[in-house]
Protein backbone atom coordinates (compact mmCIF):
# COMPACT_ATOMS: atom_id res chain seq x y z
CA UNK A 1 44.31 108.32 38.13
CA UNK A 2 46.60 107.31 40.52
CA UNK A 3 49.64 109.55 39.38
CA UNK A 4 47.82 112.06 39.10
CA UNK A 5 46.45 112.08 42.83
CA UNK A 6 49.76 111.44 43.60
CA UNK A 7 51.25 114.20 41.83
CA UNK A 8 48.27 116.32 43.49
CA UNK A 9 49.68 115.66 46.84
CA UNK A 10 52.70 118.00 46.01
CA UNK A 11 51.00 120.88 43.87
CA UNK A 12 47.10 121.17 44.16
CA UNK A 13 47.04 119.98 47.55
CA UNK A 14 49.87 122.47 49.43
CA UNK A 15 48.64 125.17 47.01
CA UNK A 16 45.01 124.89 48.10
CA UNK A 17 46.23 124.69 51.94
CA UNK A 18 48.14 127.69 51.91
CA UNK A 19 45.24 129.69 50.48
CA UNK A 20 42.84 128.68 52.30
CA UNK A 21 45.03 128.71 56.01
CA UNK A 22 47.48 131.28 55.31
CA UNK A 23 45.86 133.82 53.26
CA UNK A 24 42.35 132.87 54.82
CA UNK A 25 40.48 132.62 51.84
CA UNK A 26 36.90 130.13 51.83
CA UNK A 27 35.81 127.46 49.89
CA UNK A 28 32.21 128.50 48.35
CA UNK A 29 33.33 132.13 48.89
CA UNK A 30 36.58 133.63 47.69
CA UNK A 31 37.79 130.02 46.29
CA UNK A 32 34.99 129.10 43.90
CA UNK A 33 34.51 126.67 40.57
CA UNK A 34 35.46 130.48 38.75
CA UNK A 35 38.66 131.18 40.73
CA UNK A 36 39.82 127.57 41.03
CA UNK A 37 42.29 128.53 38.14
CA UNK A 38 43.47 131.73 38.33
CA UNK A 39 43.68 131.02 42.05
CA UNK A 40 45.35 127.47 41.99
CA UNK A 41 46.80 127.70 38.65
CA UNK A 42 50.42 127.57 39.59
CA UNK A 43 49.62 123.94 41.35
CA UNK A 44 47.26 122.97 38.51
CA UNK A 45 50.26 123.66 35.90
CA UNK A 46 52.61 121.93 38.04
CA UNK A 47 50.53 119.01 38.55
CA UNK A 48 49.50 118.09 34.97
CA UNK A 49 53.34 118.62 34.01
CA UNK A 50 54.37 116.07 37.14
CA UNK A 51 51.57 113.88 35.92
CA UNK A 52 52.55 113.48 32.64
CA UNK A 53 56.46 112.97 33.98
CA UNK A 54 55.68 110.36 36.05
CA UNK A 55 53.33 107.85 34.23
CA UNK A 56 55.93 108.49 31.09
CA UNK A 57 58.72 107.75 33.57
CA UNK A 58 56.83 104.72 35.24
CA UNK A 59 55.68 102.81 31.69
CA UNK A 60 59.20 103.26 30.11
CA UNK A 61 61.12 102.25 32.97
CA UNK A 62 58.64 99.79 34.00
CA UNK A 63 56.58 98.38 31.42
CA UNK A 64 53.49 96.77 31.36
CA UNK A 65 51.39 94.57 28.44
CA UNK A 66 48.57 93.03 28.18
CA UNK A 67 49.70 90.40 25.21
CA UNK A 68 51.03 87.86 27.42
CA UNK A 69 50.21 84.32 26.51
CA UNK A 70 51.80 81.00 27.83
CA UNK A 71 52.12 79.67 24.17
CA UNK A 72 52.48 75.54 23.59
CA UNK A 73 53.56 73.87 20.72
CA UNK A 74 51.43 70.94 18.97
CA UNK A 75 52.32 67.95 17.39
CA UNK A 76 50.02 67.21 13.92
CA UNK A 77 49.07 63.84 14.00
CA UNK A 78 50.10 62.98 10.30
CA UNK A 79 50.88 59.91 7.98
CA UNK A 80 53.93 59.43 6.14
CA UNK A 81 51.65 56.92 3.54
CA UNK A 82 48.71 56.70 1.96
CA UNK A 83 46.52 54.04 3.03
CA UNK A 84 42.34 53.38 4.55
CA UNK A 85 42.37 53.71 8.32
CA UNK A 86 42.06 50.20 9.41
CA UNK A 87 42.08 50.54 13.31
CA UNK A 88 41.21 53.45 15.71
CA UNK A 89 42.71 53.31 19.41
CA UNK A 90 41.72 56.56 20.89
CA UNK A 91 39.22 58.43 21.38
CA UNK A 92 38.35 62.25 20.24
CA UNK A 93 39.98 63.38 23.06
CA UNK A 94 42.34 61.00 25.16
CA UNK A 95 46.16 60.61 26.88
CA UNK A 96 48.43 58.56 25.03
CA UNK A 97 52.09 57.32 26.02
CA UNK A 98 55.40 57.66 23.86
CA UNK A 99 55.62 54.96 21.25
CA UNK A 100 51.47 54.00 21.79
CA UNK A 101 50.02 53.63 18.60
CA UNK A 102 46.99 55.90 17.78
CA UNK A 103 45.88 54.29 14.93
CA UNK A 104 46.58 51.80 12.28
CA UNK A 105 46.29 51.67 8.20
CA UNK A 106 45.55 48.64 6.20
CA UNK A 107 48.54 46.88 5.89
CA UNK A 108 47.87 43.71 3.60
CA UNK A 109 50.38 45.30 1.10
CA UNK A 110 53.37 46.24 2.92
CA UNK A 111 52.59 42.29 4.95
CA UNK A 112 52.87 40.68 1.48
CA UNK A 113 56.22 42.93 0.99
CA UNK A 114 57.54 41.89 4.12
CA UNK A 115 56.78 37.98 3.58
CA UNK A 116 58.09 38.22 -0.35
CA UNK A 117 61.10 39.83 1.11
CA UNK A 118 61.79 36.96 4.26
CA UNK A 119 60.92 34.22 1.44
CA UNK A 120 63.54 35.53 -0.60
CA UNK A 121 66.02 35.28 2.29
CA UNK A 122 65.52 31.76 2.98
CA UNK A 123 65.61 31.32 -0.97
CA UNK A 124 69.26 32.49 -0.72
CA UNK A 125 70.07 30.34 2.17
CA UNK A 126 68.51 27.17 0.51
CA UNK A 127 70.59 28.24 -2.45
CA UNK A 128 73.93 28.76 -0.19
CA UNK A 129 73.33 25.44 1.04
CA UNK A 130 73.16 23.78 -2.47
CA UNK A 131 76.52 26.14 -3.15
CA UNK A 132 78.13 24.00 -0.58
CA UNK A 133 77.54 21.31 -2.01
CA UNK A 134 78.83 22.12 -5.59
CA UNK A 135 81.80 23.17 -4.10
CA UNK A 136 82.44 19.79 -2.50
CA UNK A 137 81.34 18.20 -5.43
CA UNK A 138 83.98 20.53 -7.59
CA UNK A 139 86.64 19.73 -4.53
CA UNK A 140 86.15 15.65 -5.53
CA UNK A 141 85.98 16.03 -9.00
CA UNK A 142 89.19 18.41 -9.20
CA UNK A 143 90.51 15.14 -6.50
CA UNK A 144 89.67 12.76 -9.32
CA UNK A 145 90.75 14.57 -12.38
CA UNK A 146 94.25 15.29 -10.28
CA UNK A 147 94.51 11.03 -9.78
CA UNK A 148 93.60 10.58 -13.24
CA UNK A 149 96.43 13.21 -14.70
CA UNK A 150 98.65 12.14 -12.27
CA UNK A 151 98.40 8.23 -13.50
CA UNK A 152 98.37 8.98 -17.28
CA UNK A 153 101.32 11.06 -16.20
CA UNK A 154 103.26 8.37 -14.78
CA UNK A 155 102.19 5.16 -17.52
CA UNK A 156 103.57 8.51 -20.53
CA UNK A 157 106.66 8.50 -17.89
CA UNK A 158 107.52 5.49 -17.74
CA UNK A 159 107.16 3.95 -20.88
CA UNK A 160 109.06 7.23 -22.41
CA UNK A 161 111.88 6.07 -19.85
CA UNK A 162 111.86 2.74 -21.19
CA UNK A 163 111.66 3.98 -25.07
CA UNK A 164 115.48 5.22 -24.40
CA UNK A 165 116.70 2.66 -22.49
CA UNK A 166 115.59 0.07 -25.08
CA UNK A 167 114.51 1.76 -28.37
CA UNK A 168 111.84 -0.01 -30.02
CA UNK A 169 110.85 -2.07 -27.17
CA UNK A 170 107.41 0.55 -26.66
CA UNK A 171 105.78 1.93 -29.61
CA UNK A 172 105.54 5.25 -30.91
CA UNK A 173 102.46 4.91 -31.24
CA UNK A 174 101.40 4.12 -27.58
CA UNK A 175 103.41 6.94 -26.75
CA UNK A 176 101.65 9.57 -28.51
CA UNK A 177 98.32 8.05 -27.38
CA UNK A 178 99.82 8.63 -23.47
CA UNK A 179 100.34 12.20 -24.13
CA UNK A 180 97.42 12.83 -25.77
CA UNK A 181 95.43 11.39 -22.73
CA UNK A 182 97.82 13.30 -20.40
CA UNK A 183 96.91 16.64 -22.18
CA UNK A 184 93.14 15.77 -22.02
CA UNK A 185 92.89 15.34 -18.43
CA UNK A 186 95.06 17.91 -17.28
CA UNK A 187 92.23 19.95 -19.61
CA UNK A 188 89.51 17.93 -17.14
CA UNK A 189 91.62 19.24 -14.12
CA UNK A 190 91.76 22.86 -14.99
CA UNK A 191 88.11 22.64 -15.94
CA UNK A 192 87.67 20.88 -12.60
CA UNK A 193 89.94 23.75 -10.81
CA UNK A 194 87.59 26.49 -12.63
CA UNK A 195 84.44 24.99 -11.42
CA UNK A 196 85.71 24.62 -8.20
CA UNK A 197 86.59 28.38 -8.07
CA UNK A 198 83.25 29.79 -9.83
CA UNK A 199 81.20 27.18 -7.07
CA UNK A 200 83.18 29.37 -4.27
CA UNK A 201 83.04 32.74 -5.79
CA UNK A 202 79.22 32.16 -5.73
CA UNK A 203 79.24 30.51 -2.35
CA UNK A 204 81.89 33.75 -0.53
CA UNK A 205 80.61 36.70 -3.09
CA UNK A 206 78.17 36.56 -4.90
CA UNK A 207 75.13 34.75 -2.61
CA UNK A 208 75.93 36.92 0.38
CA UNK A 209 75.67 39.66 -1.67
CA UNK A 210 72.47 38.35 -2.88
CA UNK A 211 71.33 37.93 0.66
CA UNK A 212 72.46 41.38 1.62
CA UNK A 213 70.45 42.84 -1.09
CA UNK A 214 67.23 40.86 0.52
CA UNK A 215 67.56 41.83 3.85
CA UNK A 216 67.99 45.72 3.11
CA UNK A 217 64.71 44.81 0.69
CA UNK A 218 63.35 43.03 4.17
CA UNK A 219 64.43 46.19 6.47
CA UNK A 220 62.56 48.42 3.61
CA UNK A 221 59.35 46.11 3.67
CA UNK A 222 59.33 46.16 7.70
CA UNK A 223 59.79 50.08 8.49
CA UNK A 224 56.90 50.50 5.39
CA UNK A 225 55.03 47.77 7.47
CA UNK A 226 55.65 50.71 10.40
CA UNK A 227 54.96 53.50 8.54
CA UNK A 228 51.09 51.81 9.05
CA UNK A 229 51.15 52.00 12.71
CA UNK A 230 50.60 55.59 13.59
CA UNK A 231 52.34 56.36 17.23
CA UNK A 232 52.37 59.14 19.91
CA UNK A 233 56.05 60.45 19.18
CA UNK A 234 55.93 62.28 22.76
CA UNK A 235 53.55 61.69 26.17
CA UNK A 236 50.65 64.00 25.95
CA UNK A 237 47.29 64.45 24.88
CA UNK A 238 45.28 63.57 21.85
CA UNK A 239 43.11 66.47 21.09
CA UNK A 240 40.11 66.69 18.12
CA UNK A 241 41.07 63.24 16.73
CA UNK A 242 38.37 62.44 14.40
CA UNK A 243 39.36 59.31 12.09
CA UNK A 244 37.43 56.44 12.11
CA UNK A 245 37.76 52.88 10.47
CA UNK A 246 37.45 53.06 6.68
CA UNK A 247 38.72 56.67 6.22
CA UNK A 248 41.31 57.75 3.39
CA UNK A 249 44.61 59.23 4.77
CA UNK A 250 47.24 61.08 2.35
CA UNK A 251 50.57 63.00 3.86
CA UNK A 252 49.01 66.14 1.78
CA UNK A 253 45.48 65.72 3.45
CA UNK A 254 44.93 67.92 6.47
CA UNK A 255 45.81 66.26 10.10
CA UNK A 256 43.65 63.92 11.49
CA UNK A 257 44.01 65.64 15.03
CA UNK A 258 46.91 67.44 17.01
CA UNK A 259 48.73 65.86 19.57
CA UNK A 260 50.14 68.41 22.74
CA UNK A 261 53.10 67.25 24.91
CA UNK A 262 52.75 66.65 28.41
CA UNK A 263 53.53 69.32 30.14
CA UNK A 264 53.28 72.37 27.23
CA UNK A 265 52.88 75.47 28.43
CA UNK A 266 53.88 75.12 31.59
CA UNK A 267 57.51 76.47 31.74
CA UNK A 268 57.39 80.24 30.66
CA UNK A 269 55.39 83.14 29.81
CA UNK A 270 55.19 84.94 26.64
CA UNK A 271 55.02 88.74 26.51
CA UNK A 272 54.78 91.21 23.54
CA UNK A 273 56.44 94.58 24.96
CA UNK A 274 56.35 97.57 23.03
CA UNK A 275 59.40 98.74 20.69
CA UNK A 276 60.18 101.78 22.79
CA UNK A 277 60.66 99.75 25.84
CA UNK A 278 63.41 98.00 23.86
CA UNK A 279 66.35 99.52 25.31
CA UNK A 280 65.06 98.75 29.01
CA UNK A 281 63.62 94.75 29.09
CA UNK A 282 66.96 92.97 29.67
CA UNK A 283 67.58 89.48 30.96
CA UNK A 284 67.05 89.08 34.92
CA UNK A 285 64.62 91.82 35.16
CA UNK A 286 62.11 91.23 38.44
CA UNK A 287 58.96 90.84 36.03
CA UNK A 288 55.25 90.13 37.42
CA UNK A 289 51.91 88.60 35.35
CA UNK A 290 48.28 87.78 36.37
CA UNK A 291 46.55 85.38 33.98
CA UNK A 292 42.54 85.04 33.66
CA UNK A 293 42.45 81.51 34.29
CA UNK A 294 43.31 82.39 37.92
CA UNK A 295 42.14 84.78 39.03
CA UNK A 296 43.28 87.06 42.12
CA UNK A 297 46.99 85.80 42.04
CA UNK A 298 50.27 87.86 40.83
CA UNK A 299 52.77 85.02 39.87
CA UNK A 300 56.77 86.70 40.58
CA UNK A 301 58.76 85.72 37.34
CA UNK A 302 61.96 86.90 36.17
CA UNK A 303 62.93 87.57 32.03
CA UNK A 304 64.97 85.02 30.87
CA UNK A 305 65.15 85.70 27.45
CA UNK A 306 64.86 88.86 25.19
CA UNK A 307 64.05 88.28 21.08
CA UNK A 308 66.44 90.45 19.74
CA UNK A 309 64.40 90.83 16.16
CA UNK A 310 60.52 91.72 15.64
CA UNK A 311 58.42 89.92 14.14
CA UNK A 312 56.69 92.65 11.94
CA UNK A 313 59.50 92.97 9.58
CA UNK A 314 60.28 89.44 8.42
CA UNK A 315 59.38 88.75 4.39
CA UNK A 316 59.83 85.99 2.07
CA UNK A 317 61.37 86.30 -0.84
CA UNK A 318 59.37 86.77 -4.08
CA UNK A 319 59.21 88.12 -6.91
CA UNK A 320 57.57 91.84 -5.23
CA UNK A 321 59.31 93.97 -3.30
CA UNK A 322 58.55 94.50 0.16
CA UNK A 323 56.41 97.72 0.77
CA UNK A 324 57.01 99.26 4.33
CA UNK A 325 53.10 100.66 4.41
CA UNK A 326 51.79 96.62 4.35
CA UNK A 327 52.65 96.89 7.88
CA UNK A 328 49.96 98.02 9.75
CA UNK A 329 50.31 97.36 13.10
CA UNK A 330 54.11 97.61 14.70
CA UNK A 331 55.55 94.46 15.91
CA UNK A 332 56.38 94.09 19.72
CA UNK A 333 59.64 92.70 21.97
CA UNK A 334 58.91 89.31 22.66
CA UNK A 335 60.06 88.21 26.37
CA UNK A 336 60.26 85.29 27.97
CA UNK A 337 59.32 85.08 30.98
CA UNK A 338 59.69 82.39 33.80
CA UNK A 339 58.49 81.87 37.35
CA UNK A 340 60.80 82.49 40.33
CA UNK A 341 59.51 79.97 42.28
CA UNK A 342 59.07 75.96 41.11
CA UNK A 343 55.30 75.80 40.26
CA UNK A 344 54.69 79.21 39.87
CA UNK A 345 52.35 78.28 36.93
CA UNK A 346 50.51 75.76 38.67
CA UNK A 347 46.55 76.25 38.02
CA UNK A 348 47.49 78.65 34.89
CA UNK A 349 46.16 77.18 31.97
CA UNK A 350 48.03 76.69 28.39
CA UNK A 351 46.93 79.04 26.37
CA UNK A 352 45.90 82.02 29.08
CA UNK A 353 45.93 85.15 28.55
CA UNK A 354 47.74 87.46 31.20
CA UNK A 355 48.82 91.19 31.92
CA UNK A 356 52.64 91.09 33.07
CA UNK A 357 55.17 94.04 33.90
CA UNK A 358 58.29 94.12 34.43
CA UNK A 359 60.40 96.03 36.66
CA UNK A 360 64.05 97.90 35.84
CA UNK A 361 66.40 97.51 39.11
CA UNK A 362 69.27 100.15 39.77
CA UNK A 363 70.01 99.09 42.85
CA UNK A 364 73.90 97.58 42.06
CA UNK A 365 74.32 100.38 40.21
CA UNK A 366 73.43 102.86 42.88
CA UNK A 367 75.58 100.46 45.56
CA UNK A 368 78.73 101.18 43.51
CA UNK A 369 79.13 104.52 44.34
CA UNK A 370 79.69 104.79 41.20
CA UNK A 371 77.50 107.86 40.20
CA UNK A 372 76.72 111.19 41.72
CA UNK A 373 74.27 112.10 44.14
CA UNK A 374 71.69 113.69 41.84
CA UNK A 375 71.70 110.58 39.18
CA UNK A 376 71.86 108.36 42.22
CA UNK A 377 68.76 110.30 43.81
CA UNK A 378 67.27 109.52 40.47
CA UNK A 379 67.65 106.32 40.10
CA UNK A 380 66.24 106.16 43.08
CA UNK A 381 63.02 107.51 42.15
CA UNK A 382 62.98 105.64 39.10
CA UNK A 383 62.92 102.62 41.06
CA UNK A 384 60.32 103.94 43.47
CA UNK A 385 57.98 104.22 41.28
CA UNK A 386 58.03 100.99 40.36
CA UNK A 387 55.19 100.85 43.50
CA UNK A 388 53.01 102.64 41.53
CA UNK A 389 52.81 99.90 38.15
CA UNK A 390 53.07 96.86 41.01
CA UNK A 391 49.75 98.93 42.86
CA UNK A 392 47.92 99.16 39.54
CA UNK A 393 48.75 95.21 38.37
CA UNK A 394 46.70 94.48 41.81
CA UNK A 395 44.01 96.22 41.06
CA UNK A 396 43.90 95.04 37.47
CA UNK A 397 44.19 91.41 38.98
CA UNK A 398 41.39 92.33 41.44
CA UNK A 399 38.84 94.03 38.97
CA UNK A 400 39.87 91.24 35.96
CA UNK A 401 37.47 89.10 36.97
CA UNK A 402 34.68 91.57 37.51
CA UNK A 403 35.61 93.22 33.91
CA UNK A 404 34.72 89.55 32.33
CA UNK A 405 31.87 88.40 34.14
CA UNK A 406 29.83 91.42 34.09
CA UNK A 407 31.15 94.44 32.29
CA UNK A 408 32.21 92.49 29.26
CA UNK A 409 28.42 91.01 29.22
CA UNK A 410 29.56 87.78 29.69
């Protein structure tokens, strides 16, 4: 409606004046509802063609939606076991800090784990204690078995020494008895040498392995112990949290509430643009959005971001090809948008919906000198009319509130 008055102003309007001043012609007389066309029809034409100019000009190189959200992410508040709820700490609806647990599980099994697994440790170190000892006890009797070869050693030595300085004076048969003993304990001292050495291997290899193995079982029993204690990963907000003591939990089951970050939804605006305006929304456009939850207020933002993809087309694959006609409705440009000014989305709340535009600048472009003077005259005008979509966002903003509270029958 606006355009069109606008475009009125320079065909109907000088048109009309000119007949009725210059040639003198009356309103109710010679310019009646039956002459209005053949008499203004030149203005008429002109005007509808102008009309239809201008509002395409304005929406393509300024566009406007009404699919504007300020989306936030949510946080399922899941289990990782099964288990019976054993301990609630919030309520249905309630803030909760990082790392604050939010509810608990029956733990008597993973606490018996846990206490299996730390009895087992100090099992090991009892037993790495009692391998000290064997080896010290190996250490004395590889000492002893050492003395005793040594001695038989030196009685076979020395009476062999005497046998051939004085033959006959030792018998033979002592002498075989000495080396028989000599072989037998130098049998005790390798047996004492290869107790010694399995009493260390234990003690240096094999316990700490042992004991290695038990604390990685301990460190398995304690974050399964964990696994019970159900925490905020993030500071936020507990939201529809309806477990109470006694309840059965499963990962598969569906999630016992949703937990939303602090601060989600706060930081930008999300706009679904139509495809043809593709080739215009571009990152640092001047954009502008006012959002039902308040009211009256046209929030300056600026596109930071541009999805190069719609959403529309994506598939999975299967075992059916994809048929073009399943899509109905055509996907949009998503934009994100973000306030120029810190705070911008104060009072908005998560979740709002909003009408945004956005604005295409030429103004570098026409600084350059660059271009001639017709395309810079246009450019001009192309920017100008960006008035016209900023006027009509401030009377959306103004008659939003009217449109819910009464027209909509709210």
């Amino acid at each position: 409606m606006l355009e069109l008055l606008l475009c009125s102003l320079l065909t109907i309007f000088p048109d009309y004046l000119y007949r009725r001043y210059r040639q003198g012609k009356r309103i109710g007389y010679e310019i009646t509802l039956y002459s209005v066309w053949f008499e203004l029809r030149f203005g008429i034409i002109a005007c509808l063609m102008l009309t239809v100019s201008l509002i395409t000009m304005i929406f393509y190189f300024h566009p406007s939606t009404s699919s504007a959200t300020l989306f936030y992410r949510t946080v399922p508040i899941m289990t990782e076991v099964n288990g019976r709820v054993a301990e609630v700490h919030v309520d249905v609806s309630a803030d909760v800090k990082q790392g604050e647990v939010i509810f608990r599980l029956d733990s008597a099994k993973q606490e018996a784990s846990l206490l299996t697994a730390k009895r087992k440790i100090a099992e090991i170190d009892a037993a790495m204690l009692a391998a000290q000892a064997d080896v010290m006890k190996a250490e004395g009797q590889l000492q002893e078995a050492k003395g005793s070869l040594q001695q038989a050693q030196d009685e076979l030595d020395t009476k062999t020494e005497l046998q051939k300085r004085n033959p006959g004076i030792v018998p033979q048969r002592d002498i075989e008895k000495l080396g028989v003993a000599v072989a037998g304990r130098q049998g005790t001292l390798d047996a004492a040498t290869a107790s010694k050495q399995s009493a260390t291997t234990r003690l240096s290899a094999l316990l700490p392995a042992e004991k290695a193995s038990a604390e990685a079982a301990l460190a398995e029993a304690q974050v399964d112990l964990d696994k019970t204690f159900i925490r905020a990963g993030v500071d936020g907000r507990v939201e529809q949290f309806g477990l109470k003591p006694g309840d059965i939990v499963t990962p598969n089951m569906r999630t016992a509430g949703v937990l939303i970050p602090q601060g989600a939804g706060r930081r930008a605006l999300m706009a679904g643009f139509g495809q043809i305006e593709a080739q215009v929304l571009k990152i640092g456009m001047v954009a502008e959005a006012t959002c039902i939850s308040k009211p009256w207020t046209i929030i300056p933002m600026v596109i930071t971001g541009v999805q190069d993809y719609i959403a529309a087309g994506q598939f999975r694959g299967g075992e059916q090809l994809v048929e073009a006609q399943q899509v109905v409705r055509p996907g949009t440009i998503l934009v994100f948008m973000e306030p120029i000014y810190k705070g911008g989305l104060e009072g908005v709340t998560p979740g709002s919906s909003c009408v945004a535009n956005a604005y295409t600048s030429n103004h570098e472009l026409i600084s350059s000198g660059k271009l001639g003077s017709f395309k810079s005259f246009g450019l001009h005008v192309v920017d100008a009319t960006g008035l016209v979509h900023a006027m009509l966002l401030r009377i959306q903003a103004l008659l939003l509130p009217i449109q819910t509270l009464v027209l909509s029958g709210h």
